[in-house]
PDB file of N, CA and C in Angstrom:
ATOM      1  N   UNK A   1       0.825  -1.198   0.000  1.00  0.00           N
ATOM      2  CA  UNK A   1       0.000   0.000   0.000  1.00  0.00           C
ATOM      3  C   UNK A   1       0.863   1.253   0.000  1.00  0.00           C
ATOM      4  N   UNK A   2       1.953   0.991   0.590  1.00  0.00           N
ATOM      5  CA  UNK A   2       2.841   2.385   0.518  1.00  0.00           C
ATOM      6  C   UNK A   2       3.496   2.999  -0.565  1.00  0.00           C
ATOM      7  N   UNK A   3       3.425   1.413  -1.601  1.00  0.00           N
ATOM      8  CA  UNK A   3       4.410   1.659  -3.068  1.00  0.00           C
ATOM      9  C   UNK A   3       2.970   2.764  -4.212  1.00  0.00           C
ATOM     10  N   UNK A   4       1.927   2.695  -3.587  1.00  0.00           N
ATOM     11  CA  UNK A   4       0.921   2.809  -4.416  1.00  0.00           C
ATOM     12  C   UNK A   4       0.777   4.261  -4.022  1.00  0.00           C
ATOM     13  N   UNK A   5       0.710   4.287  -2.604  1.00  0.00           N
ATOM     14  CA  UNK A   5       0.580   5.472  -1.784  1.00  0.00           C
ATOM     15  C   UNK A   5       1.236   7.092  -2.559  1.00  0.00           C
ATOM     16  N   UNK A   6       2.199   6.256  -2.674  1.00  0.00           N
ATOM     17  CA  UNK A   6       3.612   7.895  -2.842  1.00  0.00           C
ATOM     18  C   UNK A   6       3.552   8.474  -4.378  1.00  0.00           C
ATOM     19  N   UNK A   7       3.138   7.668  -4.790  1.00  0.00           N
ATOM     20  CA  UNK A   7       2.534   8.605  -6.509  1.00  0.00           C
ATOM     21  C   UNK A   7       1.234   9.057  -6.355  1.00  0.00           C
ATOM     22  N   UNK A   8      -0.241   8.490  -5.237  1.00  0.00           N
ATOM     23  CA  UNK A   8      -0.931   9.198  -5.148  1.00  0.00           C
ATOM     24  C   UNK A   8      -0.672  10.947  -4.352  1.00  0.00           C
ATOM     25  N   UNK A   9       0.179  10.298  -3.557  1.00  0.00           N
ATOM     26  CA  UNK A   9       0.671  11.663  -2.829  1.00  0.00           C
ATOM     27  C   UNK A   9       1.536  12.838  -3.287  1.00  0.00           C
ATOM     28  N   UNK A  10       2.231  12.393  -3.704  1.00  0.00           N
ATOM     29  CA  UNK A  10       3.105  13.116  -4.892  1.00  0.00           C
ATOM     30  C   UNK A  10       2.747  14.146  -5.988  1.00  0.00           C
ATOM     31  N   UNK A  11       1.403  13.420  -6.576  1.00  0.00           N
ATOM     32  CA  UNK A  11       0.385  14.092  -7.924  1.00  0.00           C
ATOM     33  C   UNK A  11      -0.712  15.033  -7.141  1.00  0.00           C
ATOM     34  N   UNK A  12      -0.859  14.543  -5.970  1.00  0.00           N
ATOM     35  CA  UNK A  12      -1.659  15.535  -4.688  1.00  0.00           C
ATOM     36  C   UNK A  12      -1.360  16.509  -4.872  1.00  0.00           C
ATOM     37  N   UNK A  13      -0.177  16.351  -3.876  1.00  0.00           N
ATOM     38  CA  UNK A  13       1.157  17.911  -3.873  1.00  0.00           C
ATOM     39  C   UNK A  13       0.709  18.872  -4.548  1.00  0.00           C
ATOM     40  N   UNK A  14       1.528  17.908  -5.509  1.00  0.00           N
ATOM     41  CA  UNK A  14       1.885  18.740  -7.109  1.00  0.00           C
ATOM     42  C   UNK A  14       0.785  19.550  -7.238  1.00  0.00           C
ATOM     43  N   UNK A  15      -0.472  19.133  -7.134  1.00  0.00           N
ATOM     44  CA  UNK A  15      -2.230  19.669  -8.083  1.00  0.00           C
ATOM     45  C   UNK A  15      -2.578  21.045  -7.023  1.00  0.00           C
ATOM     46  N   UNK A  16      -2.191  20.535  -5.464  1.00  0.00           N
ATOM     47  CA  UNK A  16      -2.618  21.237  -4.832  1.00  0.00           C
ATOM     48  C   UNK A  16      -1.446  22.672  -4.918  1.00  0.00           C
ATOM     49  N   UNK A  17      -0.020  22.645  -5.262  1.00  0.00           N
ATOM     50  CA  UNK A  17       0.753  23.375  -4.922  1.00  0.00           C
ATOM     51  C   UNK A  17       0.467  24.202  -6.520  1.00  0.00           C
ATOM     52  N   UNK A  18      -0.128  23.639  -7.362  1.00  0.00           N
ATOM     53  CA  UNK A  18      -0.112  24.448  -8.583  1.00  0.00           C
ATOM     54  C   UNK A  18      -1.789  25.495  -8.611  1.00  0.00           C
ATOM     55  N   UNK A  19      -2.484  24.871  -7.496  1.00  0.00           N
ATOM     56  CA  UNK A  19      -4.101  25.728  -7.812  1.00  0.00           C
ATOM     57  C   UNK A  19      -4.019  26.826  -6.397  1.00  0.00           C
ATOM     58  N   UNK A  20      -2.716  26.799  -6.088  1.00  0.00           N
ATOM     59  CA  UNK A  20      -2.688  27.826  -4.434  1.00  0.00           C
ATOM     60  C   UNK A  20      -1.440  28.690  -5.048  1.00  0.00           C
ATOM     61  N   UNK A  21      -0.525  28.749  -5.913  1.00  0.00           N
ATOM     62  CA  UNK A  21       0.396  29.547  -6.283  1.00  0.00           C
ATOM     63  C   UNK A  21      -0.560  30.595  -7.302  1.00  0.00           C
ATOM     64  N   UNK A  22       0.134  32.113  -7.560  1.00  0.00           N
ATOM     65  CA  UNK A  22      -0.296  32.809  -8.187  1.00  0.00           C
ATOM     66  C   UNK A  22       0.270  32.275  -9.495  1.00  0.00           C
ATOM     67  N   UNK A  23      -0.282  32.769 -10.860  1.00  0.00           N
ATOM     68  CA  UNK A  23       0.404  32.364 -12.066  1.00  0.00           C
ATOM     69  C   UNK A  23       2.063  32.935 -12.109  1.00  0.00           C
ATOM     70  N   UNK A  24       1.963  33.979 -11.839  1.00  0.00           N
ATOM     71  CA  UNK A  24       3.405  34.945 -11.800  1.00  0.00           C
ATOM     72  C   UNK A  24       4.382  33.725 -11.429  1.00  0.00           C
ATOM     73  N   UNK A  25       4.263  33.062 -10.233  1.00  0.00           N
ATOM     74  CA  UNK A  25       5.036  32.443  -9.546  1.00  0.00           C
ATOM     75  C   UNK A  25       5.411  30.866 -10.278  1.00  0.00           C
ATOM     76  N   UNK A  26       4.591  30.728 -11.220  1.00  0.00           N
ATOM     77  CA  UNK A  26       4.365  29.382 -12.068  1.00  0.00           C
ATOM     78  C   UNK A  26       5.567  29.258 -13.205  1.00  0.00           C
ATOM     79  N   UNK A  27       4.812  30.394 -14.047  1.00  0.00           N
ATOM     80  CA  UNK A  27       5.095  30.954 -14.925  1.00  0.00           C
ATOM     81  C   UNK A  27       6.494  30.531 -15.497  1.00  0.00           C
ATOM     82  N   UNK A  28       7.590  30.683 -14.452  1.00  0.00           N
ATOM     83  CA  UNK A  28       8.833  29.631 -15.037  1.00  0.00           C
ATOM     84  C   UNK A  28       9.164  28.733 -15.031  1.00  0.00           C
ATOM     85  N   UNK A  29       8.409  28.103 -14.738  1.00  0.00           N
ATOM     86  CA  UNK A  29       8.419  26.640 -14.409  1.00  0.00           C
ATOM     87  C   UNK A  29       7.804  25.883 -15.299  1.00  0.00           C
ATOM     88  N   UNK A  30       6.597  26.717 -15.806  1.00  0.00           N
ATOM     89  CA  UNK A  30       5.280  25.612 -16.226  1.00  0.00           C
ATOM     90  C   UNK A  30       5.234  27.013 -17.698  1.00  0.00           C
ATOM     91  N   UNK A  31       5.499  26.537 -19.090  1.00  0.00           N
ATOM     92  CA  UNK A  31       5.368  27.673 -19.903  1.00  0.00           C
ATOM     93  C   UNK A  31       4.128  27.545 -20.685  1.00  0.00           C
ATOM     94  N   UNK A  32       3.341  26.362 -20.443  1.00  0.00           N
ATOM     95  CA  UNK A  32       1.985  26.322 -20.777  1.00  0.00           C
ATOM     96  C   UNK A  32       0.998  27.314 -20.252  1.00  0.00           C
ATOM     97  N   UNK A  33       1.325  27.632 -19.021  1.00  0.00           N
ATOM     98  CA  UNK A  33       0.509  28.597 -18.078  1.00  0.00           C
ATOM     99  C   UNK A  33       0.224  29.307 -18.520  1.00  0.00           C
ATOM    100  N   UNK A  34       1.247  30.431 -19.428  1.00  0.00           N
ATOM    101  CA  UNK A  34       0.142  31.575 -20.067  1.00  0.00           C
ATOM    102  C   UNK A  34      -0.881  31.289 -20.957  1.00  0.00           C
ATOM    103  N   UNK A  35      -1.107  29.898 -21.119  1.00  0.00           N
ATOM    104  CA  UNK A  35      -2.302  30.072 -21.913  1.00  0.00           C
ATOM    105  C   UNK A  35      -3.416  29.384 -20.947  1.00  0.00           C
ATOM    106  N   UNK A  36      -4.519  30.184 -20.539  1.00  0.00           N
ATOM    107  CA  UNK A  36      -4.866  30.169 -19.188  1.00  0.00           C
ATOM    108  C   UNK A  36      -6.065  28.725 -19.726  1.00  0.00           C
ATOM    109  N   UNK A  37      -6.900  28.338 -20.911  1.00  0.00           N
ATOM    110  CA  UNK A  37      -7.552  27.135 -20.829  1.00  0.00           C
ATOM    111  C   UNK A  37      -6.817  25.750 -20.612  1.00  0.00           C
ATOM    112  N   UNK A  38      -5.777  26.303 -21.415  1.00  0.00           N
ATOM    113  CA  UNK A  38      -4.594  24.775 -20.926  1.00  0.00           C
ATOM    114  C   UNK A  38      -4.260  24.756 -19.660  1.00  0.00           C
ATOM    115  N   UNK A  39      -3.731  25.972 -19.210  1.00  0.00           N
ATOM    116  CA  UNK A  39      -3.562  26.012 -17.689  1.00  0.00           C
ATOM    117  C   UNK A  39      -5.056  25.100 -16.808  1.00  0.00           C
ATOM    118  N   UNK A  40      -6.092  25.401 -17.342  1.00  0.00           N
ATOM    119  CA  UNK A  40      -7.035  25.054 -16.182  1.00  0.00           C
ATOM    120  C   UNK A  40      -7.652  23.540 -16.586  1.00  0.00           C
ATOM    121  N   UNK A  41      -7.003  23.471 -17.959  1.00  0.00           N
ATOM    122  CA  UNK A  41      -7.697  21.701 -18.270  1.00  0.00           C
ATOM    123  C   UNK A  41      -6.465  20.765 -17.746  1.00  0.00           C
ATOM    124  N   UNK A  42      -5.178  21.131 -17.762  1.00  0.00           N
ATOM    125  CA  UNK A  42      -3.907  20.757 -16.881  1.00  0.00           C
ATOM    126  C   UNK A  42      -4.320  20.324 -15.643  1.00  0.00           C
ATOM    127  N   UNK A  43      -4.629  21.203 -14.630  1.00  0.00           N
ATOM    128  CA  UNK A  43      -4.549  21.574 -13.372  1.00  0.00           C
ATOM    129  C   UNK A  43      -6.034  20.218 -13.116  1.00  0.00           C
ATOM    130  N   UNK A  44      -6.793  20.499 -13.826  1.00  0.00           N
ATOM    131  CA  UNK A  44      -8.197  19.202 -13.734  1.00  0.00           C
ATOM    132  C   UNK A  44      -7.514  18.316 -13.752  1.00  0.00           C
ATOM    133  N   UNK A  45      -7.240  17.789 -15.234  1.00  0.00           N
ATOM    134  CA  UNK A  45      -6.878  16.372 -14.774  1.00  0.00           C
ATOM    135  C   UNK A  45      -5.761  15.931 -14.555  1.00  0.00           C
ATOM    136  N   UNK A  46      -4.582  16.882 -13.503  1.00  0.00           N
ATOM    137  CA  UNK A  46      -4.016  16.262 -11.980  1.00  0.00           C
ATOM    138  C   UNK A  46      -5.058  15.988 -11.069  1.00  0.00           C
ATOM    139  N   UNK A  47      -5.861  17.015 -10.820  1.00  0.00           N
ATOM    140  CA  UNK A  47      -6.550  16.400  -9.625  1.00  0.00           C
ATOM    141  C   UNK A  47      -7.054  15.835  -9.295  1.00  0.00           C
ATOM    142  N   UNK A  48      -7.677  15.126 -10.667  1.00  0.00           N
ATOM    143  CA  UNK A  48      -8.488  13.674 -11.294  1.00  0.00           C
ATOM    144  C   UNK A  48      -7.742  12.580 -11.568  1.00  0.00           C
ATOM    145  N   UNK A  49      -6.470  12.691 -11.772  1.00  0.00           N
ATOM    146  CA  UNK A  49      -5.364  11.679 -11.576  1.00  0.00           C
ATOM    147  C   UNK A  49      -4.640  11.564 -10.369  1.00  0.00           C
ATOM    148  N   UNK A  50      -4.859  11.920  -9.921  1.00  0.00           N
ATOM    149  CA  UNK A  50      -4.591  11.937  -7.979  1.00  0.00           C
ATOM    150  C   UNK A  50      -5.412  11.136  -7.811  1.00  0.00           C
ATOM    151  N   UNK A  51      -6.973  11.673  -7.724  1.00  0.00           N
ATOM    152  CA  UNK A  51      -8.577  11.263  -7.071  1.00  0.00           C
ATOM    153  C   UNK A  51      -8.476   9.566  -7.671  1.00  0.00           C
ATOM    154  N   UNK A  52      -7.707   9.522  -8.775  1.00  0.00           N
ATOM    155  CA  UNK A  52      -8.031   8.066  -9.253  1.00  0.00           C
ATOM    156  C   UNK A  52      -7.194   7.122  -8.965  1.00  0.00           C
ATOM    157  N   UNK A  53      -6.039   7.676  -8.702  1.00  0.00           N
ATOM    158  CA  UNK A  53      -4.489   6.913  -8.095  1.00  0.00           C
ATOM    159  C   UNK A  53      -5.097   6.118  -6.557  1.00  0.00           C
ATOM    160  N   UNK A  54      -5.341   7.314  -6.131  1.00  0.00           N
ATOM    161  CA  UNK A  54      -6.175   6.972  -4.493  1.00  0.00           C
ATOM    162  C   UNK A  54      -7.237   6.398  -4.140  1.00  0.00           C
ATOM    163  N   UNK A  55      -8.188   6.231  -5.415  1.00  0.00           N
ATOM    164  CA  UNK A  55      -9.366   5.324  -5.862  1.00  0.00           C
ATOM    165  C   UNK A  55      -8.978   3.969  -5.568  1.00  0.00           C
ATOM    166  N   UNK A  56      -8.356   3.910  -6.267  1.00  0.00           N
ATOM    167  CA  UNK A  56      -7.730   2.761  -7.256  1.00  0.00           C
ATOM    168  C   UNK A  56      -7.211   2.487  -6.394  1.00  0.00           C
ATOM    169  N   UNK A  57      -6.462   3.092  -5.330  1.00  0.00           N
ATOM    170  CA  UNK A  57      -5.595   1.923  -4.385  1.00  0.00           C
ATOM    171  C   UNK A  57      -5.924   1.565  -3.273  1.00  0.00           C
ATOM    172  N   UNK A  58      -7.567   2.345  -2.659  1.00  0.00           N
ATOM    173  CA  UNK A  58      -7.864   1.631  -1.623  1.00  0.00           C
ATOM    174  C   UNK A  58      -8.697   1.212  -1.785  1.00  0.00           C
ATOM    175  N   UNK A  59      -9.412   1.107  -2.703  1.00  0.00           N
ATOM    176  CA  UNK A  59     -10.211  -0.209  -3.687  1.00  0.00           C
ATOM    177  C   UNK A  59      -9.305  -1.147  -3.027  1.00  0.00           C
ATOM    178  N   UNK A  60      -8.357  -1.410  -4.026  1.00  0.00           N
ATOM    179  CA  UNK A  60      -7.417  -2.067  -4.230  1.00  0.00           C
ATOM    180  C   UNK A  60      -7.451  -3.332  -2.679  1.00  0.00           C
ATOM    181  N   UNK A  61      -7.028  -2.452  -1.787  1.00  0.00           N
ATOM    182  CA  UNK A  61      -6.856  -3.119   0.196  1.00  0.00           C
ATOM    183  C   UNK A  61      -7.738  -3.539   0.023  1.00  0.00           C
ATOM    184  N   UNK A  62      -9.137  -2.852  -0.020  1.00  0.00           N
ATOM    185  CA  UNK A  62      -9.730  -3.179   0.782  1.00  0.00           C
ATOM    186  C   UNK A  62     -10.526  -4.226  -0.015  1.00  0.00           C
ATOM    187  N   UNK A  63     -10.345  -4.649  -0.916  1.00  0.00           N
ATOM    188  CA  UNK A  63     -10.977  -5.886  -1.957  1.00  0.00           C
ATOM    189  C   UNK A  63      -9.897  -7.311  -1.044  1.00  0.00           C
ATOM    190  N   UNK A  64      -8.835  -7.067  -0.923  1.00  0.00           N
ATOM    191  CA  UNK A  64      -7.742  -7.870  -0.377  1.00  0.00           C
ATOM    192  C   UNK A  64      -8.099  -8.447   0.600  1.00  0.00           C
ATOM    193  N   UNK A  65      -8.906  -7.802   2.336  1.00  0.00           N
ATOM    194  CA  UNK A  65      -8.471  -7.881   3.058  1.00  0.00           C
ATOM    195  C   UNK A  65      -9.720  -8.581   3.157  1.00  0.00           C
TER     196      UNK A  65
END
């Protein structure tokens, strides 16, 4: 559960640390950003690939146990 764990947590982070930063602050990092629909269809499905990583893996247990 822990090997499964750390890429759900990881893509978390990531989704949450990119929808709480201002763009300014992005901006060199991420050069898609100025184009603000890509920016916001990006930013979805991390957080929908998180939501499904974490789905998917305690499904996963709890089908097991």
């Amino acid at each position: 559960m822990v090997v499964q764990s750390l890429p759900a947590v990881t893509v978390a982070a990531s989704s949450v640390l990119k929808t709480t930063r201002f763009r300014e602050q992005l901006s060199s990092q991420l050069p898609w950003l100025s184009d603000t629909p890509a920016a916001l269809y990006m930013t979805v499905l991390i957080l929908l690939a998180a939501t499904g990583i974490t789905v998917l893996a305690v499904d996963f247990h709890a089908r097991r146990r």
